[in-house]
Protein backbone atom coordinates (compact mmCIF):
# COMPACT_ATOMS: atom_id res chain seq x y z
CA UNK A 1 56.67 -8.88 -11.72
CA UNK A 2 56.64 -8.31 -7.60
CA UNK A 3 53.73 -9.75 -7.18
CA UNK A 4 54.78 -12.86 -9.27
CA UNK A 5 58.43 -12.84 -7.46
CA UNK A 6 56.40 -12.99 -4.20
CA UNK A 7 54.11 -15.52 -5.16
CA UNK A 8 57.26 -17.74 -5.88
CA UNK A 9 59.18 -17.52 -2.96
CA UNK A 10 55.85 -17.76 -0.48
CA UNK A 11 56.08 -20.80 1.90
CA UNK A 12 54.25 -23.88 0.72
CA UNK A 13 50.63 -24.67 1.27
CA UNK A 14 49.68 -28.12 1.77
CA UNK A 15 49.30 -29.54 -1.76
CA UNK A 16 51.33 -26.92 -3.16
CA UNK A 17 53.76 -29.03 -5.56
CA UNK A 18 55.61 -25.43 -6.56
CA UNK A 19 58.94 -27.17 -4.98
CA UNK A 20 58.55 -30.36 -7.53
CA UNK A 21 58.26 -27.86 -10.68
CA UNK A 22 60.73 -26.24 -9.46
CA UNK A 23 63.61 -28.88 -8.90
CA UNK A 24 61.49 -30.65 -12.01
CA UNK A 25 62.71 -27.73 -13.73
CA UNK A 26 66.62 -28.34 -12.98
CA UNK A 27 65.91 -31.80 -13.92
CA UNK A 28 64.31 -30.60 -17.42
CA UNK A 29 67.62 -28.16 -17.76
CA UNK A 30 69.88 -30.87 -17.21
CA UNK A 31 68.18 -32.90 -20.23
CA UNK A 32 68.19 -30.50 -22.50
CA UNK A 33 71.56 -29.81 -22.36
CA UNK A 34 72.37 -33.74 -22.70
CA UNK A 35 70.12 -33.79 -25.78
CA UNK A 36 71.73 -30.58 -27.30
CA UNK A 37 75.40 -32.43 -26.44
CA UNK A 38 73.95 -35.61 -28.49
CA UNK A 39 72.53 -33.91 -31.34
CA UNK A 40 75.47 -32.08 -32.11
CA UNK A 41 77.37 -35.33 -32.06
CA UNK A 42 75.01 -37.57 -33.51
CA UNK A 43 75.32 -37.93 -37.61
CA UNK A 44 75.59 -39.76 -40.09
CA UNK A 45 78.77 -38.53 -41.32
CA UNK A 46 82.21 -39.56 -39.12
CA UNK A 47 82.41 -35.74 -37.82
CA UNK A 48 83.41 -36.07 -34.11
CA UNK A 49 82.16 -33.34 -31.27
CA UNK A 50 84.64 -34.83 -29.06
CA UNK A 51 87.47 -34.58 -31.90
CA UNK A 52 86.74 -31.24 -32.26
CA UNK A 53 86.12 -30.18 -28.60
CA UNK A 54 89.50 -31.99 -27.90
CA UNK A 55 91.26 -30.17 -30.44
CA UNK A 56 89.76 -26.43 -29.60
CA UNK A 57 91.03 -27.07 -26.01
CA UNK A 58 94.69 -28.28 -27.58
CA UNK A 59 94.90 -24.87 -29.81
CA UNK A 60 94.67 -26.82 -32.78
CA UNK A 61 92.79 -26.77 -35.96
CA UNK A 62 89.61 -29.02 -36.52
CA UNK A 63 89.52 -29.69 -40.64
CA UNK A 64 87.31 -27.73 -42.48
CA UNK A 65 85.02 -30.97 -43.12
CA UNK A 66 84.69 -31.36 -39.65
CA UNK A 67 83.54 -27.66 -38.91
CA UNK A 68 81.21 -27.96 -42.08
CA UNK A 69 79.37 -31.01 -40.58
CA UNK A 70 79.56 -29.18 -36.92
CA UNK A 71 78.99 -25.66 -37.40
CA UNK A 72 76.85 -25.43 -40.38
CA UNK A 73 74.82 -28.49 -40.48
CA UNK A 74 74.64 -30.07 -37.02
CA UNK A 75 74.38 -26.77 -34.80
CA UNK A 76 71.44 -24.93 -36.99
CA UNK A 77 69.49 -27.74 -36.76
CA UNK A 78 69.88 -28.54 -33.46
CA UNK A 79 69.22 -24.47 -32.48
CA UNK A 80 66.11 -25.01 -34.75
CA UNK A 81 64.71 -28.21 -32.53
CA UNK A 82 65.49 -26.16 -29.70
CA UNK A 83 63.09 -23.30 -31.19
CA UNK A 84 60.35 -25.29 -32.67
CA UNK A 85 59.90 -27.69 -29.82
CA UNK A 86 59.79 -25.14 -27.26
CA UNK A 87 57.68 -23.06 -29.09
CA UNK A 88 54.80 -25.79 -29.86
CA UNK A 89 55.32 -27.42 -25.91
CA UNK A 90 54.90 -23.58 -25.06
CA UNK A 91 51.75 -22.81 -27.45
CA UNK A 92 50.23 -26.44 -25.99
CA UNK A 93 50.60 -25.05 -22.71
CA UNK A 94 48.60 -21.60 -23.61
CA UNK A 95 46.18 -23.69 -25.09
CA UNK A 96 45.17 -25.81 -23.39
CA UNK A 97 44.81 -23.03 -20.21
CA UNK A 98 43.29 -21.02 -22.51
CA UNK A 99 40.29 -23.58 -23.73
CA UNK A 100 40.68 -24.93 -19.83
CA UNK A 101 40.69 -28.02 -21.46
CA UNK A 102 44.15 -30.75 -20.80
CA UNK A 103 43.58 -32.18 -24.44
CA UNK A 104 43.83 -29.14 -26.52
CA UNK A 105 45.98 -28.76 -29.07
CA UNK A 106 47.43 -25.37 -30.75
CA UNK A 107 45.86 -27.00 -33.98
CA UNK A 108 42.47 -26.07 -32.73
CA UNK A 109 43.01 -22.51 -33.37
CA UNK A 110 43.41 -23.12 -37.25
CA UNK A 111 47.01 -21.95 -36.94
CA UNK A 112 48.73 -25.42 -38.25
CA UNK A 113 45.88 -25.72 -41.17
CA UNK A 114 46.86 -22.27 -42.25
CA UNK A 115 50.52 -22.94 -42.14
CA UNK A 116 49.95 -26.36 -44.20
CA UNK A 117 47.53 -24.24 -47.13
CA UNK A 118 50.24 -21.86 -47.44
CA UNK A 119 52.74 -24.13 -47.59
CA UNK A 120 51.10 -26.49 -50.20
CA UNK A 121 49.93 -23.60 -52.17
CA UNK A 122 53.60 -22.55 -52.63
CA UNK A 123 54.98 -25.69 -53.52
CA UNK A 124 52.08 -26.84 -55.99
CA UNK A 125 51.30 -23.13 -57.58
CA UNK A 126 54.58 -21.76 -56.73
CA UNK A 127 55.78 -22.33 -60.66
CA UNK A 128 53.28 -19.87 -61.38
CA UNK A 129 54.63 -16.64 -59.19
CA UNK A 130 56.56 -14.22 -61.73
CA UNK A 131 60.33 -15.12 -62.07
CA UNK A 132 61.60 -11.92 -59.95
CA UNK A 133 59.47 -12.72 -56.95
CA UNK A 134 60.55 -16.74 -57.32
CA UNK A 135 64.04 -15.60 -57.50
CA UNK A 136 63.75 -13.13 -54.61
CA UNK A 137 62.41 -15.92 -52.08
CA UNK A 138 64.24 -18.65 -53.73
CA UNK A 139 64.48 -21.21 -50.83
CA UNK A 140 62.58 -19.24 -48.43
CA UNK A 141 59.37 -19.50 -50.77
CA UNK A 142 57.29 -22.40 -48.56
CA UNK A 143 58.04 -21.13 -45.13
CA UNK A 144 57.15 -17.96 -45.91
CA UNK A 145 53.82 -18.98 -47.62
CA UNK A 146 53.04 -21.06 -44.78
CA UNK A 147 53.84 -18.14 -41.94
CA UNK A 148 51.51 -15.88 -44.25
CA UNK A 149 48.97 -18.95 -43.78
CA UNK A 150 49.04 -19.05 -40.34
CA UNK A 151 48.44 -15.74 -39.51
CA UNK A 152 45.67 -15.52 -42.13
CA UNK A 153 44.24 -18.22 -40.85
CA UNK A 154 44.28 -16.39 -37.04
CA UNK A 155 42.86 -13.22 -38.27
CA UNK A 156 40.06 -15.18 -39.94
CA UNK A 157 39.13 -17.04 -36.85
CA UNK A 158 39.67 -14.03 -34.09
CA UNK A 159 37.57 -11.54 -36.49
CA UNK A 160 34.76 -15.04 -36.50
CA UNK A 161 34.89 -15.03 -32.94
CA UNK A 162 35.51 -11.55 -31.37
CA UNK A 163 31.74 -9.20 -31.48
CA UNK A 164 31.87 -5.83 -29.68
CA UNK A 165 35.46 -6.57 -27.96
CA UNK A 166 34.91 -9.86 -26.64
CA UNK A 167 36.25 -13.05 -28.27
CA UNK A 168 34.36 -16.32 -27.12
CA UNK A 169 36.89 -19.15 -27.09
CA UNK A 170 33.95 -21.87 -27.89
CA UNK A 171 32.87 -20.09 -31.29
CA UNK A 172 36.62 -19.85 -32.12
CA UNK A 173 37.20 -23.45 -31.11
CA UNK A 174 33.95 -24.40 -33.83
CA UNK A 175 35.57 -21.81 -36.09
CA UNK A 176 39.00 -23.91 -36.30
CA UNK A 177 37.34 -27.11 -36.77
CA UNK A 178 35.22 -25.29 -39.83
CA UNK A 179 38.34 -24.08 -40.89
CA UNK A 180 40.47 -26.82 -40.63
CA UNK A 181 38.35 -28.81 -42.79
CA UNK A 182 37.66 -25.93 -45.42
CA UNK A 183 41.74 -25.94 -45.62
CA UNK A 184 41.83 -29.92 -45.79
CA UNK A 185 39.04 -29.72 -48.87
CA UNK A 186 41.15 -27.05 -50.58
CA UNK A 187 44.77 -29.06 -49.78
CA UNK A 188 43.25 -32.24 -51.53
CA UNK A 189 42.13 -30.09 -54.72
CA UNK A 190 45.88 -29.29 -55.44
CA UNK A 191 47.36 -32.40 -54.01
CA UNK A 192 44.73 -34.23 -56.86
CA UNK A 193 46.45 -31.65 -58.99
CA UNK A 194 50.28 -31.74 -58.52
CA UNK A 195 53.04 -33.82 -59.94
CA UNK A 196 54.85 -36.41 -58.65
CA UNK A 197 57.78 -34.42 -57.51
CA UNK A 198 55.41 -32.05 -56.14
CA UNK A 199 53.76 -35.17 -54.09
CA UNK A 200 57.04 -35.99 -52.74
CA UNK A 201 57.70 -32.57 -51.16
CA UNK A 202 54.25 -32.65 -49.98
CA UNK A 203 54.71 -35.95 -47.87
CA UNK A 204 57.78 -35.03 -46.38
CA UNK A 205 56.93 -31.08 -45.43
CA UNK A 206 53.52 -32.69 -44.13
CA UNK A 207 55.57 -35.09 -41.84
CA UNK A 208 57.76 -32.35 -40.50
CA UNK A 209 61.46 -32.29 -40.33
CA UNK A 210 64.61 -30.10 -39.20
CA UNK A 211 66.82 -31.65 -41.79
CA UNK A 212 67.06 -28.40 -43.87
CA UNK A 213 67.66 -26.35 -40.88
CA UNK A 214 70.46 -23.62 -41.73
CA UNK A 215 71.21 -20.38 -40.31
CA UNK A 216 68.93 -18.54 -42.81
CA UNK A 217 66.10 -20.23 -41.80
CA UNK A 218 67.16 -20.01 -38.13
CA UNK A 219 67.58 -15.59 -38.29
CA UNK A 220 63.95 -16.11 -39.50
CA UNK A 221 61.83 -18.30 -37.39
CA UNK A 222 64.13 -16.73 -33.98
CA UNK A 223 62.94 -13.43 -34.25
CA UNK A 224 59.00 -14.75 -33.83
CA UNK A 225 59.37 -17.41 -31.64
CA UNK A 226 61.76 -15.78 -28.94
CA UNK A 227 59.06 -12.89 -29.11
CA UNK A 228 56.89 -15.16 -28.93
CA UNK A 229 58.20 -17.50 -25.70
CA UNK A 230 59.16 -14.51 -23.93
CA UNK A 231 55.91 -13.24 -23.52
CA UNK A 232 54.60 -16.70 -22.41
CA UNK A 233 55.63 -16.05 -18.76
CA UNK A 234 53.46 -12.59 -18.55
CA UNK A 235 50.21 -14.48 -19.40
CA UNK A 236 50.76 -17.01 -16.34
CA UNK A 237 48.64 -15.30 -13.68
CA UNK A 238 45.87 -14.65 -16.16
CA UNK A 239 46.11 -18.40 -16.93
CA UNK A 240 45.82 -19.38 -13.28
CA UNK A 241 42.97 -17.32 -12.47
CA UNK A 242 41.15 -18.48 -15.56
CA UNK A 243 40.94 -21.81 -14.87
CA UNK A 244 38.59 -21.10 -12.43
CA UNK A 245 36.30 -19.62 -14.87
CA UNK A 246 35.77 -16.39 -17.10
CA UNK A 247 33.95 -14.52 -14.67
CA UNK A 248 35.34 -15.49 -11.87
CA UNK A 249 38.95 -14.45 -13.55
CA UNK A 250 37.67 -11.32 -13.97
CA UNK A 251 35.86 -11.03 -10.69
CA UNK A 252 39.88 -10.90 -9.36
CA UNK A 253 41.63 -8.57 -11.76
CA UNK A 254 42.38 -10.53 -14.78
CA UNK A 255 41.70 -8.48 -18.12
CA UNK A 256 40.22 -11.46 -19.34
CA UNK A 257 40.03 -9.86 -22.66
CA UNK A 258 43.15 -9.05 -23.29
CA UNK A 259 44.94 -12.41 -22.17
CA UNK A 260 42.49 -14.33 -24.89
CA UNK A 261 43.97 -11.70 -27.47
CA UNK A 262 47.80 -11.98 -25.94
CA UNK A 263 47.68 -15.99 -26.05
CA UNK A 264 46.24 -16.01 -29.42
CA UNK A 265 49.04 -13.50 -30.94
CA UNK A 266 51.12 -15.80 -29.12
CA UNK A 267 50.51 -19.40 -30.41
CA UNK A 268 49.90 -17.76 -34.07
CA UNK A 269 53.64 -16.23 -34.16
CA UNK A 270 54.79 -19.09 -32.10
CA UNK A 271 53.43 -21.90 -33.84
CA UNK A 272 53.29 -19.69 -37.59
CA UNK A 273 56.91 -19.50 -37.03
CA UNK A 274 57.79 -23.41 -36.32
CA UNK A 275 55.57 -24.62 -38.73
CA UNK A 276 56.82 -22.42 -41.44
CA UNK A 277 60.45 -24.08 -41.11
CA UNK A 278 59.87 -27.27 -39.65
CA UNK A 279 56.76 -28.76 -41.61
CA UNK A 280 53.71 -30.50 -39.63
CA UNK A 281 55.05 -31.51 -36.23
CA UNK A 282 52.09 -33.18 -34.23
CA UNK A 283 51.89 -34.44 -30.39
CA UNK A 284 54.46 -31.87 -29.42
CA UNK A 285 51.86 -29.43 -28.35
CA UNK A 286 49.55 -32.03 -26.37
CA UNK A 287 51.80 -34.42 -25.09
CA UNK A 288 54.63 -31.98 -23.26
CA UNK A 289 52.11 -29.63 -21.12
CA UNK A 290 49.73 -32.62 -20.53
CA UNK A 291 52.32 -34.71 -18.92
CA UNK A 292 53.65 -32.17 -17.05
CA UNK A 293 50.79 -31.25 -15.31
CA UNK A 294 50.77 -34.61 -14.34
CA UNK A 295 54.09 -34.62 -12.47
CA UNK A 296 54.00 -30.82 -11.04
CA UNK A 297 50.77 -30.00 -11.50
CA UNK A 298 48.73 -27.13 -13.64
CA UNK A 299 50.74 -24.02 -12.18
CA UNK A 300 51.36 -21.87 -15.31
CA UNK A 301 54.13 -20.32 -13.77
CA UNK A 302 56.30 -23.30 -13.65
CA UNK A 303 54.29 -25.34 -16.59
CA UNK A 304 55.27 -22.79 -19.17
CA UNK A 305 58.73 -22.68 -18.78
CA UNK A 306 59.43 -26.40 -17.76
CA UNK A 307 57.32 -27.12 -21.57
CA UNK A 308 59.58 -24.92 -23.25
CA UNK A 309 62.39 -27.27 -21.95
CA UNK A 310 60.59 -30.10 -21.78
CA UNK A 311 59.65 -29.31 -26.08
CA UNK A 312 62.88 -28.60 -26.83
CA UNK A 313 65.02 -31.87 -25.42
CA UNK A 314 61.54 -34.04 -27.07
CA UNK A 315 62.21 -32.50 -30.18
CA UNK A 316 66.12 -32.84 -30.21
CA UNK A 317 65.38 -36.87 -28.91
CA UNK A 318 63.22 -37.30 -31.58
CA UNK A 319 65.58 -35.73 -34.01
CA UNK A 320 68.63 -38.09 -33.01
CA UNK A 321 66.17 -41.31 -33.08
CA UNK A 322 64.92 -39.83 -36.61
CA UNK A 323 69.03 -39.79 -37.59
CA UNK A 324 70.05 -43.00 -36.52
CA UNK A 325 67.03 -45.64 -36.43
CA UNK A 326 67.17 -45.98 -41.07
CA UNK A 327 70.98 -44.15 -41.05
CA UNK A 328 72.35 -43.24 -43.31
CA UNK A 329 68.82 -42.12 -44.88
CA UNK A 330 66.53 -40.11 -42.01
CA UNK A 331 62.78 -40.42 -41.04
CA UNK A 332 60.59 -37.56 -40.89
CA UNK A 333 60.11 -36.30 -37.19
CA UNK A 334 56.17 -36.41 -37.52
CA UNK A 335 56.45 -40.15 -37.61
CA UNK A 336 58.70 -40.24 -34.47
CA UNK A 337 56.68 -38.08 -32.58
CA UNK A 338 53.54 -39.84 -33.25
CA UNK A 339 54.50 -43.01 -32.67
CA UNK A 340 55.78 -41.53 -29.08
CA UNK A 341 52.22 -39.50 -28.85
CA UNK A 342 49.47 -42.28 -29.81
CA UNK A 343 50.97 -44.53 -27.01
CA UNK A 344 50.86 -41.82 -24.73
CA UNK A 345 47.43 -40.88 -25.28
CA UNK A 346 46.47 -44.58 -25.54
CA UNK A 347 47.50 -44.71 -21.90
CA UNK A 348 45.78 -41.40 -20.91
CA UNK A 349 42.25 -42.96 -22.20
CA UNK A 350 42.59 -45.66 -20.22
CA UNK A 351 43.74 -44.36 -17.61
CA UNK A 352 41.31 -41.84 -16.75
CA UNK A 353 38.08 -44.75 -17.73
CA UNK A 354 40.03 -46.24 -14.61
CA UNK A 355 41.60 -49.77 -16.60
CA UNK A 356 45.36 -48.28 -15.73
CA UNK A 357 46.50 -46.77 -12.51
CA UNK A 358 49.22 -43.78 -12.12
């Protein structure tokens, strides 16, 4: 933690952009909080932030619809954006340093495939689990199914991938693909196989959503992900040095080992964790660390915490534009997100075959 103290306070180097990531950073602050303030006052029912603000400062009492809408629907979902973007900007980040490749996604590790088995397995043969257990879950019943998912998934692909104590990252990166499409086979079988109503919960888990955030859910995902995004900031040197190769990271202290088997334990509570509650969320985890590399550059030390902000206000954006664009009905975040992403990307490919300039 010296050494990492120093290393942020040295002076600058010429093209050292440390000093953009950093004020980058209070720029990143300053929009999540704006996009907290607007998802907490942004609804489809008349409930007023300012009403109630106004009337907490005055000593007087906001009605109890008010602190309903406020305090038990508005604020768990917006603490829930808060965790699930940050966590899947933050497992993006560890990614794509990870697999030293801009582009990757934490979907490549067959953590979001597990998640959406589990998750259709419960809702599909979840009629079948004995009464007790159906009662004990009760709501909890598909998040927990697709956390189990996730992590099964991970321990599949790291015992694939790791022989004698080493883990290659390119056979767990074929792995996930195999995976991924083994999961996708099985997911159509009981998708050909479920009811209608079943169908309908299928679509709108698979296009992600915080509607049915509440503090339950929130006490469960919080525990993993804060875990999770605190240890983020620990694997930042090992990140840095790896970019410049396995051995080479190794050649200058890095246990390059044991960062592949940190970042992996990582993303899979991280991203286990988000898309247990929130459903299929895509282009969080590409978009947020890609673009910020290209405005601060690929520091980890800056580029992991300025995704976790950066995640977080995306995800509360995307939830407002979600609330308001069809009000009073909602879309599904997924289709938000995406239609932000593929433009995005769009203008990445051309970009880099040199038909757009920066």
């Amino acid at each position: 933690m010296a050494m990492l103290a120093q290393d942020m306070t040295a002076p600058a180097t010429p093209g050292d952009r440390s000093g953009r990531a950093q004020a980058l950073s209070a720029v990143l602050l300053g929009l999540l909080g704006f996009a907290t303030v607007l998802s907490l006052a942004v609804g489809a029912s008349g409930a007023s932030l300012w009403d109630a603000m106004l009337g907490l400062l005055s000593g007087s009492e906001i009605s109890a619809r008010d602190r309903i809408v406020l305090v038990d629907i508005r604020l768990p979902r917006t603490v829930m954006g808060i965790l699930v973007g940050a966590a899947l900007a933050v497992s993006g980040a560890v990614m794509q340093g990870l697999f030293r490749n801009p582009l990757a996604d934490p979907a490549l590790v067959g953590v979001s495939a597990g998640a959406g088995f589990g998750a259709i397995v419960a809702i599909v043969l979840g009629g079948l689990l004995p009464v007790s257990v159906a009662a004990t879950l009760g709501a909890y019943l598909v998040p927990v199914a697709a956390f189990v998912g996730a992590w099964a998934a991970m321990l599949v692909l790291y015992g694939i991938s790791t022989r004698r104590g080493r883990t290659s990252i390119a056979t767990m990166l074929l792995a996930g693909i195999a995976l991924a499409a083994l999961m996708g086979a099985a997911q159509g079988v009981l998708i050909y196989v479920a009811d209608d109503a079943q169908l309908r919960t299928l679509t709108f888990w698979g296009m992600g959503s915080v509607a049915g955030a509440t503090w339950g859910k929130v006490l469960a995902a919080a525990p993993f992900i804060a875990v999770s995004l605190a240890a983020a900031p620990f694997l930042a040197r090992g990140l840095n040095g790896l970019a410049l190769g396995e051995a080479a990271a190794a050649h200058i202290g890095i246990p390059v080992q044991r960062l592949k088997n940190a970042s992996v334990l990582m993303v899979a509570g991280a991203v286990g964790a988000a898309v247990a509650v929130s459903g299929g969320i895509g282009f969080v985890g590409i978009v947020v660390p890609h673009l910020l590399r290209l405005l601060a550059g690929p520091d980890h030390r800056f580029l992991l915490v300025n995704s976790a902000l950066l995640g977080a206000a995306l995800l509360l954006c995307a939830d407002v534009i979600s609330r308001v664009v069809i009000a009073p009905a909602e879309l599904p975040i997924g289709i938000v997100t995406a239609t932000l992403g593929g433009p995005f990307f769009l203008w990445i490919l051309l970009r880099q075959r040199g038909i757009l300039e920066m």
